[in-house]
PDB file of N, CA and C in Angstrom:
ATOM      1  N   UNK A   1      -1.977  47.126 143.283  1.00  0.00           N
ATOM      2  CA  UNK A   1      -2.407  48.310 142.561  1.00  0.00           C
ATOM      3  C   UNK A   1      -2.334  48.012 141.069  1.00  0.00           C
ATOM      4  N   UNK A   2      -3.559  48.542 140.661  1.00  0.00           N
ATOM      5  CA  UNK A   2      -3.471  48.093 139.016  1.00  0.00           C
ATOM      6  C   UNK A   2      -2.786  49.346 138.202  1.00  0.00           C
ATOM      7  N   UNK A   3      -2.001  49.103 137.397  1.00  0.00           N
ATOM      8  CA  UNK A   3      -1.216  49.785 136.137  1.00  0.00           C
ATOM      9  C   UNK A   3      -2.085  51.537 136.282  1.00  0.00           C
ATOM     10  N   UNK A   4      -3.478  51.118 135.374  1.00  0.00           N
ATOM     11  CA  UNK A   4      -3.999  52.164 135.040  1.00  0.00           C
ATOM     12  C   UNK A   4      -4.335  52.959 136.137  1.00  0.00           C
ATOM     13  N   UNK A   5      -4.600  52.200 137.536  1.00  0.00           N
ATOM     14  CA  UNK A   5      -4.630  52.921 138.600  1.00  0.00           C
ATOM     15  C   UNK A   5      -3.968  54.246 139.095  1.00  0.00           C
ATOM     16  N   UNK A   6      -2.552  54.536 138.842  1.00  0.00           N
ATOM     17  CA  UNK A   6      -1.618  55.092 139.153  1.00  0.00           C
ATOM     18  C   UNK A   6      -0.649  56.049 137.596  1.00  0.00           C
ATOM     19  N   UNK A   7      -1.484  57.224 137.633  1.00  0.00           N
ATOM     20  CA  UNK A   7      -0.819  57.911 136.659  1.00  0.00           C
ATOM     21  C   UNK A   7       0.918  58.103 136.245  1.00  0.00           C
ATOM     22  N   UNK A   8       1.436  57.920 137.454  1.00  0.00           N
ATOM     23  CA  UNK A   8       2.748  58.033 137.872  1.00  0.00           C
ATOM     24  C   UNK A   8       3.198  56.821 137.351  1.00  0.00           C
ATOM     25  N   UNK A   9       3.268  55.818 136.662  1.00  0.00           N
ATOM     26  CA  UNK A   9       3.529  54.709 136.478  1.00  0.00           C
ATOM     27  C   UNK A   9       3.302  54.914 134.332  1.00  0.00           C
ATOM     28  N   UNK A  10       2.895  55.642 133.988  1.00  0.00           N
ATOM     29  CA  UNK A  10       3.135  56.072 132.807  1.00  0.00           C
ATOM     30  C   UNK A  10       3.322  57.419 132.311  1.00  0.00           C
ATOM     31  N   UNK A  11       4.211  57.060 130.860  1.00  0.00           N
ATOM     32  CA  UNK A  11       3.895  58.502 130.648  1.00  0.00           C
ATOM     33  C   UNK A  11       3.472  58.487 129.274  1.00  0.00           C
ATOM     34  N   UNK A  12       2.999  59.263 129.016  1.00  0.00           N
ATOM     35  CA  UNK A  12       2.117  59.953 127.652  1.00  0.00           C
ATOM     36  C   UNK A  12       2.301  60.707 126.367  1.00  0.00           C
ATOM     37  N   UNK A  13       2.596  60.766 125.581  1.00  0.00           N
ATOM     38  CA  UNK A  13       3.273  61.377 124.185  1.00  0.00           C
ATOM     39  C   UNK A  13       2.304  61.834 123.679  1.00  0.00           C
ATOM     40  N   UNK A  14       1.698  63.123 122.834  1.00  0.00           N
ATOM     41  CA  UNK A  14       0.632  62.856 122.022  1.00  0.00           C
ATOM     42  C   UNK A  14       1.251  62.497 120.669  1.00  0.00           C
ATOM     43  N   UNK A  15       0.722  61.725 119.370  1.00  0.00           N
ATOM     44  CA  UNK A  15       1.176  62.037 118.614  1.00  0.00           C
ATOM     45  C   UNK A  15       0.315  61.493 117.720  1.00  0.00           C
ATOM     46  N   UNK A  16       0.658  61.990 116.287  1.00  0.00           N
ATOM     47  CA  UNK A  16      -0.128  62.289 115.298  1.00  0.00           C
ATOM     48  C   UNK A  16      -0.426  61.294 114.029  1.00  0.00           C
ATOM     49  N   UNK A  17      -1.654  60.227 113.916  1.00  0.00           N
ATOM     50  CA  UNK A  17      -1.388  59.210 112.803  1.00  0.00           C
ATOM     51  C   UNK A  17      -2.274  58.898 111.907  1.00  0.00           C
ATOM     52  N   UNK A  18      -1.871  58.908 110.924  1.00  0.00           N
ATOM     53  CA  UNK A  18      -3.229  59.328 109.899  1.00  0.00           C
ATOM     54  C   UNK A  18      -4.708  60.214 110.079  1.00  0.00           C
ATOM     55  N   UNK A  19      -4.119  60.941 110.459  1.00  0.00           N
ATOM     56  CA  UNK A  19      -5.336  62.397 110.832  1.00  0.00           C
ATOM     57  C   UNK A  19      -5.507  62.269 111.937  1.00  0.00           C
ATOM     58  N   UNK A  20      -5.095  61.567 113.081  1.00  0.00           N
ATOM     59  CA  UNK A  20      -5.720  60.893 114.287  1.00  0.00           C
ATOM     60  C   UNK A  20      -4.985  61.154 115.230  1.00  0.00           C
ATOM     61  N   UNK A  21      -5.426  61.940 116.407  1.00  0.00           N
ATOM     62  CA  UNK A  21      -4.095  62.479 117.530  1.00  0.00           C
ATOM     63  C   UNK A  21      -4.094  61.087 118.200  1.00  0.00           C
ATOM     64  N   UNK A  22      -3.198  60.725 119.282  1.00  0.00           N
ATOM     65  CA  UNK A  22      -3.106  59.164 119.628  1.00  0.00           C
ATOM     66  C   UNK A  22      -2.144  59.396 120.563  1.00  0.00           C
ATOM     67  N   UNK A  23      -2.191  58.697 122.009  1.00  0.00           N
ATOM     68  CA  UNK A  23      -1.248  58.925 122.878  1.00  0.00           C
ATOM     69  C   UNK A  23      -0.346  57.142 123.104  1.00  0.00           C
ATOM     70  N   UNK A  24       1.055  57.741 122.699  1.00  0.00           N
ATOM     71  CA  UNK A  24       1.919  56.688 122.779  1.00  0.00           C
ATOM     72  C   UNK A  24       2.166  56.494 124.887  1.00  0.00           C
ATOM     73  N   UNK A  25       2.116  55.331 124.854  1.00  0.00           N
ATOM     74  CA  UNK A  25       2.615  54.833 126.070  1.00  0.00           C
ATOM     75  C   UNK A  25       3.600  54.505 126.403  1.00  0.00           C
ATOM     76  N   UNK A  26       4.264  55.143 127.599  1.00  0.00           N
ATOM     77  CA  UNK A  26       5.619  53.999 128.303  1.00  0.00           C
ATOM     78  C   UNK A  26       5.396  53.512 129.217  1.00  0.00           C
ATOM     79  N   UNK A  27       5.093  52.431 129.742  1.00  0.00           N
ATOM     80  CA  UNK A  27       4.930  52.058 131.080  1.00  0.00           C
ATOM     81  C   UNK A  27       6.236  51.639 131.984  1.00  0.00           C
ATOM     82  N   UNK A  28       6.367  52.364 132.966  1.00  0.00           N
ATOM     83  CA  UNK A  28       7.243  52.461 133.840  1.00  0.00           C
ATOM     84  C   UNK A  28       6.889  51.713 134.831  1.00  0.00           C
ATOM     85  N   UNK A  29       7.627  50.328 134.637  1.00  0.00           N
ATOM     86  CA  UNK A  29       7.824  49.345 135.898  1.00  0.00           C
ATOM     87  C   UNK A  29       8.690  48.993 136.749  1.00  0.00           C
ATOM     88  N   UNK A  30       9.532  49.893 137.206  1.00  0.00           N
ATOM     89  CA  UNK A  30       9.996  49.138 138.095  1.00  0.00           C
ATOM     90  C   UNK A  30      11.013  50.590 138.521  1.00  0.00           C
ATOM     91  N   UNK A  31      10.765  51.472 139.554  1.00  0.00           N
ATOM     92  CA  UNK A  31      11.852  52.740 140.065  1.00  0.00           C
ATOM     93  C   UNK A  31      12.039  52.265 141.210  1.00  0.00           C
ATOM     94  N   UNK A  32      13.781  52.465 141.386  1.00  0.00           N
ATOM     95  CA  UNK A  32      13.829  52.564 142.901  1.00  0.00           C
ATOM     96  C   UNK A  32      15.177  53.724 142.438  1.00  0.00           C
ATOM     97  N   UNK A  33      15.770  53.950 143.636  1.00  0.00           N
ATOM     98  CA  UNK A  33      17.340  55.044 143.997  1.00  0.00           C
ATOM     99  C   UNK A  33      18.269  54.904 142.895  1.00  0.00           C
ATOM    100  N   UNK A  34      18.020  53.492 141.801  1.00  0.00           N
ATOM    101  CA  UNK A  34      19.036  53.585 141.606  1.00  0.00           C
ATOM    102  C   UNK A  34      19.176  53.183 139.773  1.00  0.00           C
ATOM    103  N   UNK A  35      17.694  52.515 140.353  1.00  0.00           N
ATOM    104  CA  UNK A  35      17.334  51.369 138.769  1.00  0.00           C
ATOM    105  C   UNK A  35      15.955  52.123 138.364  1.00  0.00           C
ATOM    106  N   UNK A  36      15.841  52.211 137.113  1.00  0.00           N
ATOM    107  CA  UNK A  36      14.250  52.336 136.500  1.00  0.00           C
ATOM    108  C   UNK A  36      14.515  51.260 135.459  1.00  0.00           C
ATOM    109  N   UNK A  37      13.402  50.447 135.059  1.00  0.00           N
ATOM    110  CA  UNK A  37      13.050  49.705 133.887  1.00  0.00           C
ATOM    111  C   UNK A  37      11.658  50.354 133.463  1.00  0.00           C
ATOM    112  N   UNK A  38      11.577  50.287 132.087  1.00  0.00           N
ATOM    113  CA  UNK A  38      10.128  50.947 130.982  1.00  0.00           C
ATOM    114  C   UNK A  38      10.336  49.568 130.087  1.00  0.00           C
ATOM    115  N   UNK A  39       8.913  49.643 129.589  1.00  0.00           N
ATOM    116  CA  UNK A  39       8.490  48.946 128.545  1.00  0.00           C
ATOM    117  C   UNK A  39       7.954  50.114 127.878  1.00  0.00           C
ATOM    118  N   UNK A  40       8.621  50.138 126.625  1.00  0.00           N
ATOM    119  CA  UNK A  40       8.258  51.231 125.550  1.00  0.00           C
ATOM    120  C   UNK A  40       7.086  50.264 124.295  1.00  0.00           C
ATOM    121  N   UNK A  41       5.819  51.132 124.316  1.00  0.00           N
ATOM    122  CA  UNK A  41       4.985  50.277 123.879  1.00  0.00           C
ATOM    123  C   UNK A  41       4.896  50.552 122.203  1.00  0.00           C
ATOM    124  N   UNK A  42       5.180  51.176 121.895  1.00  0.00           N
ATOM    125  CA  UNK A  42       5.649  51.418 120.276  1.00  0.00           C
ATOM    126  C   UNK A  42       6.868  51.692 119.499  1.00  0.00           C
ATOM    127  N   UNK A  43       7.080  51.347 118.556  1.00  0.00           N
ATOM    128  CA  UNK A  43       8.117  52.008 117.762  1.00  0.00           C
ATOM    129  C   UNK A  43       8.492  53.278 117.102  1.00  0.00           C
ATOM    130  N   UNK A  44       9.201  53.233 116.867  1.00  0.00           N
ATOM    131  CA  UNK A  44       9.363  54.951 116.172  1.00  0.00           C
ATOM    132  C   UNK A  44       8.478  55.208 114.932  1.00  0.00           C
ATOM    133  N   UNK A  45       7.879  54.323 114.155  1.00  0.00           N
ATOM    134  CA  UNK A  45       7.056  54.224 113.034  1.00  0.00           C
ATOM    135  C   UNK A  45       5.906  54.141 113.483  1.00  0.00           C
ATOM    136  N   UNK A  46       5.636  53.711 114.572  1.00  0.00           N
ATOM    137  CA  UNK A  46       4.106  53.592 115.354  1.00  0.00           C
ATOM    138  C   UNK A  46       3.695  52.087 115.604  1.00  0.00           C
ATOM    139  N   UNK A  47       4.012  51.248 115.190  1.00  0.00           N
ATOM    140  CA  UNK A  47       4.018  49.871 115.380  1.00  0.00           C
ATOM    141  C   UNK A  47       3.582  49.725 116.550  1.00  0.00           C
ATOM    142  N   UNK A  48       2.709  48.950 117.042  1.00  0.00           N
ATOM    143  CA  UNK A  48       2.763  48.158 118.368  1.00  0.00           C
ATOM    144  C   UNK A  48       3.650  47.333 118.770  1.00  0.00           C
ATOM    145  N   UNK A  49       4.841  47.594 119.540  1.00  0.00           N
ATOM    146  CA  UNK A  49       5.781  46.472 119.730  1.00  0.00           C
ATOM    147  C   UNK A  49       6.384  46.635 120.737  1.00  0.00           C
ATOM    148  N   UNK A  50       6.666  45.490 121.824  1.00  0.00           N
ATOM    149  CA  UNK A  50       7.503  46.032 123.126  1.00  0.00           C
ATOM    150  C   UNK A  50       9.056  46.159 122.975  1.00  0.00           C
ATOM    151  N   UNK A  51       9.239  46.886 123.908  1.00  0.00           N
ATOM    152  CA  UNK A  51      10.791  46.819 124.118  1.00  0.00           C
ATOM    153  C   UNK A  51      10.988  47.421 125.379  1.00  0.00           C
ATOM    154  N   UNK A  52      11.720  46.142 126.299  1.00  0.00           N
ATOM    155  CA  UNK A  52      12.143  46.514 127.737  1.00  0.00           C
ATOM    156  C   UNK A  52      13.618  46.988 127.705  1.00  0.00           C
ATOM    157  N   UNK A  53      13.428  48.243 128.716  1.00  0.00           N
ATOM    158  CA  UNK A  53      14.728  48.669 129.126  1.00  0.00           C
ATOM    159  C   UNK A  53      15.365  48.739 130.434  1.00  0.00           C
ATOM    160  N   UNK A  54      16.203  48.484 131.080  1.00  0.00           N
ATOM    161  CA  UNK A  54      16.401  48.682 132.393  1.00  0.00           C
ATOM    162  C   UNK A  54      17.634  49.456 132.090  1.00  0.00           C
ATOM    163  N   UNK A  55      18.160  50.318 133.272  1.00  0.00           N
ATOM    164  CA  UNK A  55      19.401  51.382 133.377  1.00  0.00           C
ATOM    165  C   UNK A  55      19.460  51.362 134.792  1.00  0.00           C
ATOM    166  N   UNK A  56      20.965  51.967 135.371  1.00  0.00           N
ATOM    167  CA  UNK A  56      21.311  52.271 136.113  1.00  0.00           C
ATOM    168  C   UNK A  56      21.474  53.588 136.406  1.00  0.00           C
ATOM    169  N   UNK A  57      21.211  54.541 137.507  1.00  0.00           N
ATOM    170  CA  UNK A  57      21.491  55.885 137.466  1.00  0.00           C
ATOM    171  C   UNK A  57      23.069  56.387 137.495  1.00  0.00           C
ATOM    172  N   UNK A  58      23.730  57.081 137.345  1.00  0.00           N
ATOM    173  CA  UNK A  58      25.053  57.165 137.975  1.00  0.00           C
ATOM    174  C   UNK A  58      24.943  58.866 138.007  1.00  0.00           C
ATOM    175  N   UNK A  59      26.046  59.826 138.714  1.00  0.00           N
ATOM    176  CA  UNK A  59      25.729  60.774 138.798  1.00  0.00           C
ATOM    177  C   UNK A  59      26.519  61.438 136.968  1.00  0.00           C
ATOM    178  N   UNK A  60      27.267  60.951 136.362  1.00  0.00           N
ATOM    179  CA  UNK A  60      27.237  61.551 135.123  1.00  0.00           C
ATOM    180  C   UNK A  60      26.181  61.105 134.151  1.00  0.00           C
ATOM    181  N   UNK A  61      24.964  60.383 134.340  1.00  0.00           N
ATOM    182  CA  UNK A  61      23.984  59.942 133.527  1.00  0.00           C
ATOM    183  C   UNK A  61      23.974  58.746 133.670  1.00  0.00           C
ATOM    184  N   UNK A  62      23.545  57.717 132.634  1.00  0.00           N
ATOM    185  CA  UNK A  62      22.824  56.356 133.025  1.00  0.00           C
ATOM    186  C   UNK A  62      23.977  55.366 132.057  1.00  0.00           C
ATOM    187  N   UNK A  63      23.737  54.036 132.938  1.00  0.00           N
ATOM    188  CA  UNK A  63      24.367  53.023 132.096  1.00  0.00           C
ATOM    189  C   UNK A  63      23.103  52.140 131.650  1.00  0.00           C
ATOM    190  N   UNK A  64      22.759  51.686 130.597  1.00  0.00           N
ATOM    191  CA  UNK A  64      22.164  50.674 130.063  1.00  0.00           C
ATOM    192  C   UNK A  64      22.364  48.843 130.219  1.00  0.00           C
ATOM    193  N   UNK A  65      21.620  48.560 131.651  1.00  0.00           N
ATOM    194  CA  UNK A  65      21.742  47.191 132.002  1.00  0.00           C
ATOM    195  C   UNK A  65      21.479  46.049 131.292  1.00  0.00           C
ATOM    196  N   UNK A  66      20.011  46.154 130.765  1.00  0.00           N
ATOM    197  CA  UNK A  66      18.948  45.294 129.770  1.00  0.00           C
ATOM    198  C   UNK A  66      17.854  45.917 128.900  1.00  0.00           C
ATOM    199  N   UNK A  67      18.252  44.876 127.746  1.00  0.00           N
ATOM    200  CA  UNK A  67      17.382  45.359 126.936  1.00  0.00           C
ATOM    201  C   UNK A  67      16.672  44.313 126.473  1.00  0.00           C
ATOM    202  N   UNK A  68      15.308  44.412 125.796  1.00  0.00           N
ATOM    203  CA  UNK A  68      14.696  43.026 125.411  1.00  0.00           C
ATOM    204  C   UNK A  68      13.757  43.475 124.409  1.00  0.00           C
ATOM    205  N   UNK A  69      13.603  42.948 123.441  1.00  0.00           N
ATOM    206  CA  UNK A  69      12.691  43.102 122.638  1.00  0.00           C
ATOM    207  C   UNK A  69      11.709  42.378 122.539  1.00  0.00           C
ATOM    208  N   UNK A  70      10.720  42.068 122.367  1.00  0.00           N
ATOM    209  CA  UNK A  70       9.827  40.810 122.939  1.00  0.00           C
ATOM    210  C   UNK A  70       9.051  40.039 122.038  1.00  0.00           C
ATOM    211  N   UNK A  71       9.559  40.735 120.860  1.00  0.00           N
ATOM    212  CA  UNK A  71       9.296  39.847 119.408  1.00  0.00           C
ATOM    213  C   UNK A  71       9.574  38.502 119.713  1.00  0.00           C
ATOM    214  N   UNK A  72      10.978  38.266 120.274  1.00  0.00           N
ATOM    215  CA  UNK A  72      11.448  37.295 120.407  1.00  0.00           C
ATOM    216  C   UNK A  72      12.298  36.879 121.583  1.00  0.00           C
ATOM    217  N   UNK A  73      10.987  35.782 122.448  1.00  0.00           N
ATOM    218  CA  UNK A  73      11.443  36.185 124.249  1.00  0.00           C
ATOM    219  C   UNK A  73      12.651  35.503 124.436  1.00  0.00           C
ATOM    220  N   UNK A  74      13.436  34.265 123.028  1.00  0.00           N
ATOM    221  CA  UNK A  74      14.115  33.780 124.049  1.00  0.00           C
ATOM    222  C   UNK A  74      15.861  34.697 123.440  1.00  0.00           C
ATOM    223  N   UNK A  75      16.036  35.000 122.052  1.00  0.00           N
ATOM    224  CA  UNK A  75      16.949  35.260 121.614  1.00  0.00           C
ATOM    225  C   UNK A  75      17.447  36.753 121.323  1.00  0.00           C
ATOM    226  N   UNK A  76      16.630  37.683 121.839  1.00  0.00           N
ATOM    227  CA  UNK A  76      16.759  38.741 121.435  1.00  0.00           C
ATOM    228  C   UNK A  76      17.057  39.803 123.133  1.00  0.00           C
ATOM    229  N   UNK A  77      17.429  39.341 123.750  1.00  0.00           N
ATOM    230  CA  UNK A  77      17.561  39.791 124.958  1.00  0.00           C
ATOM    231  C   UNK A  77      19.207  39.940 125.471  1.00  0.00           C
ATOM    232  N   UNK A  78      19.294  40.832 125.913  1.00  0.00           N
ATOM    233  CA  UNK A  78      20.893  41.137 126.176  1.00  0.00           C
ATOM    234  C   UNK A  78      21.142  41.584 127.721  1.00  0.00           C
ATOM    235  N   UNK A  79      21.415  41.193 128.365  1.00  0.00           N
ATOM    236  CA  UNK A  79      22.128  42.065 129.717  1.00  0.00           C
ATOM    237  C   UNK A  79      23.296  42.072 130.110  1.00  0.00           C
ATOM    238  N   UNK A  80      23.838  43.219 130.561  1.00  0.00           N
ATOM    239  CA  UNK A  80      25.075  43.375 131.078  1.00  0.00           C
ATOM    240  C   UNK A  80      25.771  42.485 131.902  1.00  0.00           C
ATOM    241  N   UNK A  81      25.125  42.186 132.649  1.00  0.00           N
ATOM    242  CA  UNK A  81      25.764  40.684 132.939  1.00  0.00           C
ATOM    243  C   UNK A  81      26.005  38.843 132.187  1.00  0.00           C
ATOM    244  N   UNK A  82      25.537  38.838 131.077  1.00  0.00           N
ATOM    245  CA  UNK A  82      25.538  38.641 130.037  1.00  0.00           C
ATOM    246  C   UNK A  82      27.423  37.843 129.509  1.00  0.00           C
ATOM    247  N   UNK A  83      28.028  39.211 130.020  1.00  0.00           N
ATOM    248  CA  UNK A  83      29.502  39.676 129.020  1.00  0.00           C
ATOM    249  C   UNK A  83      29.553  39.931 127.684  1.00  0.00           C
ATOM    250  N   UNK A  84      28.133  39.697 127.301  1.00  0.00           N
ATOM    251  CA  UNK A  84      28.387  40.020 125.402  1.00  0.00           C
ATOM    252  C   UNK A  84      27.707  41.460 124.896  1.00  0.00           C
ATOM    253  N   UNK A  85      29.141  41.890 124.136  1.00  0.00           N
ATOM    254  CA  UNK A  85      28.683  43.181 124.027  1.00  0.00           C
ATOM    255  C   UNK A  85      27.283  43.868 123.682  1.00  0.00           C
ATOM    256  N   UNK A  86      26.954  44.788 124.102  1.00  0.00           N
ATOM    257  CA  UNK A  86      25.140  45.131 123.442  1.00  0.00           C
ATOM    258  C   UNK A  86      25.058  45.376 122.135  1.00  0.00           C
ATOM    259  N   UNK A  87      26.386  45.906 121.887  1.00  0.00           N
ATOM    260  CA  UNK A  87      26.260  46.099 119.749  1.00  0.00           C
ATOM    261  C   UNK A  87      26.196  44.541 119.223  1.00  0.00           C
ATOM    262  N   UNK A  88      26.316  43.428 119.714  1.00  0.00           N
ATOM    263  CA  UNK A  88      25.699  42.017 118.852  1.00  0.00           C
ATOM    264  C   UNK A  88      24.533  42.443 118.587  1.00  0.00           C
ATOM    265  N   UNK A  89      23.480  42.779 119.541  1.00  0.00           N
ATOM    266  CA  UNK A  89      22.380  42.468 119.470  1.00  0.00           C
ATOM    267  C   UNK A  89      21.251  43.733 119.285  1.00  0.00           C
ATOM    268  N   UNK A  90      22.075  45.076 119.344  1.00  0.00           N
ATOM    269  CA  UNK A  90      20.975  46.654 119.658  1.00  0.00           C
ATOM    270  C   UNK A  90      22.574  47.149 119.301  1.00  0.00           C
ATOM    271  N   UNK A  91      21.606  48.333 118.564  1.00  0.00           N
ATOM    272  CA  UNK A  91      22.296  49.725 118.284  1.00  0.00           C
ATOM    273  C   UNK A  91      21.761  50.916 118.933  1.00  0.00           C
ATOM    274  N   UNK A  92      22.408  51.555 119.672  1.00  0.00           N
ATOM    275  CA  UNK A  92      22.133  52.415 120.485  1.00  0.00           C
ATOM    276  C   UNK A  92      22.592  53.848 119.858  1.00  0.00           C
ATOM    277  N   UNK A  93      22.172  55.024 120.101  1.00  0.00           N
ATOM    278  CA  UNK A  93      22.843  56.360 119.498  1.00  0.00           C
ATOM    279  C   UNK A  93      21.392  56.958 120.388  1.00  0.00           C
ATOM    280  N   UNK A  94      22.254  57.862 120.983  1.00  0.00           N
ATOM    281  CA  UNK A  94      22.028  58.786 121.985  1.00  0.00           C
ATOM    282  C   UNK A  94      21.683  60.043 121.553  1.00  0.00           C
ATOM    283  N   UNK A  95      20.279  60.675 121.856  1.00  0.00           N
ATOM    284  CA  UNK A  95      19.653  62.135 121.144  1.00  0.00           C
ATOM    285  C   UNK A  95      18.926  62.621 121.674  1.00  0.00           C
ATOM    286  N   UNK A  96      19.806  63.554 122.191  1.00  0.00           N
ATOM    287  CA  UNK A  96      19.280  64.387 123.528  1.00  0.00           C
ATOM    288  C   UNK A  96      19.444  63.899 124.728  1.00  0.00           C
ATOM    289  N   UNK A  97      18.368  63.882 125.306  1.00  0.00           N
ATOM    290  CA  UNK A  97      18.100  63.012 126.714  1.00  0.00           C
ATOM    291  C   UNK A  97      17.951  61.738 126.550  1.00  0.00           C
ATOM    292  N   UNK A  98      17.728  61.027 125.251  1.00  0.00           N
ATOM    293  CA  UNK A  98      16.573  60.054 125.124  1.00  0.00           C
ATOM    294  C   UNK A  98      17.907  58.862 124.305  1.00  0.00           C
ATOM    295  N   UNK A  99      17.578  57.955 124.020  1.00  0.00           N
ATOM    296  CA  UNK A  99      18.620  56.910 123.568  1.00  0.00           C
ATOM    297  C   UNK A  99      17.160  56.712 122.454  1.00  0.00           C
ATOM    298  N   UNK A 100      18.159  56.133 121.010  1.00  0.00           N
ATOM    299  CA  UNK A 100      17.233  55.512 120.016  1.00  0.00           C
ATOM    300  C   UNK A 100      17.845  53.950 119.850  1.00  0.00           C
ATOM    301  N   UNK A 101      17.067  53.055 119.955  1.00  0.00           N
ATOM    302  CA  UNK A 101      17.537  51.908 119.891  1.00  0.00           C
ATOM    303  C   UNK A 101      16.861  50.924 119.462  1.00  0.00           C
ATOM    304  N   UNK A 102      17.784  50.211 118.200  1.00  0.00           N
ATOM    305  CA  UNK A 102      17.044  49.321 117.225  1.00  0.00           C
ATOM    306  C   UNK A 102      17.754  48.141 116.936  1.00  0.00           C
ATOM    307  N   UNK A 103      16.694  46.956 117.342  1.00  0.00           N
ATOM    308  CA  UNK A 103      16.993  45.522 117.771  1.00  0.00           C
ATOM    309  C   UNK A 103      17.635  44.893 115.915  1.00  0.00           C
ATOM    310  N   UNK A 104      18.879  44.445 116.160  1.00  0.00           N
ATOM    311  CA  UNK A 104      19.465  43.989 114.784  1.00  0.00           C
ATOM    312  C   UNK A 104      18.452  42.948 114.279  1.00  0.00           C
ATOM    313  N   UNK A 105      18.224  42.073 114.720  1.00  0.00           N
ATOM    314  CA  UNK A 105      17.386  40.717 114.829  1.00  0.00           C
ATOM    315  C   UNK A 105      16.305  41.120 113.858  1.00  0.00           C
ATOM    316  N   UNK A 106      15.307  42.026 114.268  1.00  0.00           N
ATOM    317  CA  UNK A 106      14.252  42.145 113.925  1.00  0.00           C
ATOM    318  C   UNK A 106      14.068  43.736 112.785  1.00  0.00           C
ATOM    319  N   UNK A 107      15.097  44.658 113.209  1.00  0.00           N
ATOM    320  CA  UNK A 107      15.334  46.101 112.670  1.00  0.00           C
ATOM    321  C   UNK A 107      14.153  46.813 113.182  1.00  0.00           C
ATOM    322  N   UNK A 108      13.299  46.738 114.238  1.00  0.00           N
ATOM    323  CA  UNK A 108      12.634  47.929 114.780  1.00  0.00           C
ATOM    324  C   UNK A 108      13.508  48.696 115.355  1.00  0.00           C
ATOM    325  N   UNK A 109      12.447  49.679 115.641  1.00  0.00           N
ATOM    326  CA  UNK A 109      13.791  50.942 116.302  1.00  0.00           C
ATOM    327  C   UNK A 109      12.715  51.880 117.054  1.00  0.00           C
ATOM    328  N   UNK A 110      13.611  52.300 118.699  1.00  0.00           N
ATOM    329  CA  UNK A 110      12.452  52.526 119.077  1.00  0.00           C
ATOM    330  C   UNK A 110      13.152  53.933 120.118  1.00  0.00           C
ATOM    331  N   UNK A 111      12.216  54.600 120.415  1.00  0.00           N
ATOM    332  CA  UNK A 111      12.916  55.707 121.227  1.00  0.00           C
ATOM    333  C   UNK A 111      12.580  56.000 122.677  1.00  0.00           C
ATOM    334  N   UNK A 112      13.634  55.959 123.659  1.00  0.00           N
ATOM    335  CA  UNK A 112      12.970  55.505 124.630  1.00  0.00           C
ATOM    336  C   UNK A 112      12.509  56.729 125.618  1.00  0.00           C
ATOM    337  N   UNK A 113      12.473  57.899 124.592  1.00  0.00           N
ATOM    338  CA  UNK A 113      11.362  58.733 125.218  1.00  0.00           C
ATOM    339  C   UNK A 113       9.723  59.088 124.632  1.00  0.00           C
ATOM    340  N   UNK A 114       9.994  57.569 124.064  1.00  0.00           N
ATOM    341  CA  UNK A 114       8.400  57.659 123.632  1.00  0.00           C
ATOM    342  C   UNK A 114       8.139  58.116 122.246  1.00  0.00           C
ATOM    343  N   UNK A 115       9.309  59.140 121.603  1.00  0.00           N
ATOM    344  CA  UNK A 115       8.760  59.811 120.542  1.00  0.00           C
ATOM    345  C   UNK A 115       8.761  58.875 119.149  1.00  0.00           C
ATOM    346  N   UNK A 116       8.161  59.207 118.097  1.00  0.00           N
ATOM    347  CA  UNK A 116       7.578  59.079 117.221  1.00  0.00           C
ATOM    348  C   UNK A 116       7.908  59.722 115.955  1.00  0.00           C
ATOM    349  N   UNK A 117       8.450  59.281 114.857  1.00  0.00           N
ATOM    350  CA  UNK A 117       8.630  59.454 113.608  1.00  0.00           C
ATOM    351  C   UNK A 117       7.999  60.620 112.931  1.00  0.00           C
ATOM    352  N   UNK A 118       6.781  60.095 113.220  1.00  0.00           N
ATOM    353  CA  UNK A 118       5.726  60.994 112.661  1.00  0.00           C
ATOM    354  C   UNK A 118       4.893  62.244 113.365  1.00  0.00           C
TER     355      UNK A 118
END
């Protein structure tokens, strides 16, 4: 099944950029019971830039497994299995539902409910 095939496999933001309405993408790859991973396809400034996330569900909310930024495939990637803490490499701060998180390496910053600065 292809990506665009399956609405359920993204979700949609509208948002607003230089006079221009524009729908930000998350593509949601990978749900099962327990795990979701997204590739968040922009930054909080609007940038085109990836950033993978994977989490775990738990019943008080989620733990944050992996993160990757894809600027840079081999050094900028962190997982919990790993052992090294995620503040080396991502700053995380939590708002609302949504986590904002911005890769030290590079200083994008990105929100992983899609939203937008502007």
């Amino acid at each position: 099944m292809s990506v665009s095939a399956s609405m359920d496999m993204r979700a949609k933001k509208s948002v607003k950029r230089d006079g221009k309405k524009l729908k930000v993408t998350i593509l949601k790859t990978h749900v099962d019971n327990r795990e979701e991973e997204r590739t968040i396809k922009r930054t909080i400034d609007g940038e085109k830039a990836d950033l993978q996330v994977k989490w775990v569900k738990h019943s008080d909310g989620i733990e944050i497994v992996h993160i990757h930024c894809m600027r840079d495939k081999k050094s900028n990637e962190w997982g919990r299995a790993s052992g090294t803490p995620v503040e080396k490499s991502y700053h995380l701060v939590q708002k609302n539902t949504t986590w904002e998180i911005t890769c030290k390496k590079c200083g994008r910053k990105w929100n992983t409910g899609g939203s937008t600065g502007n």
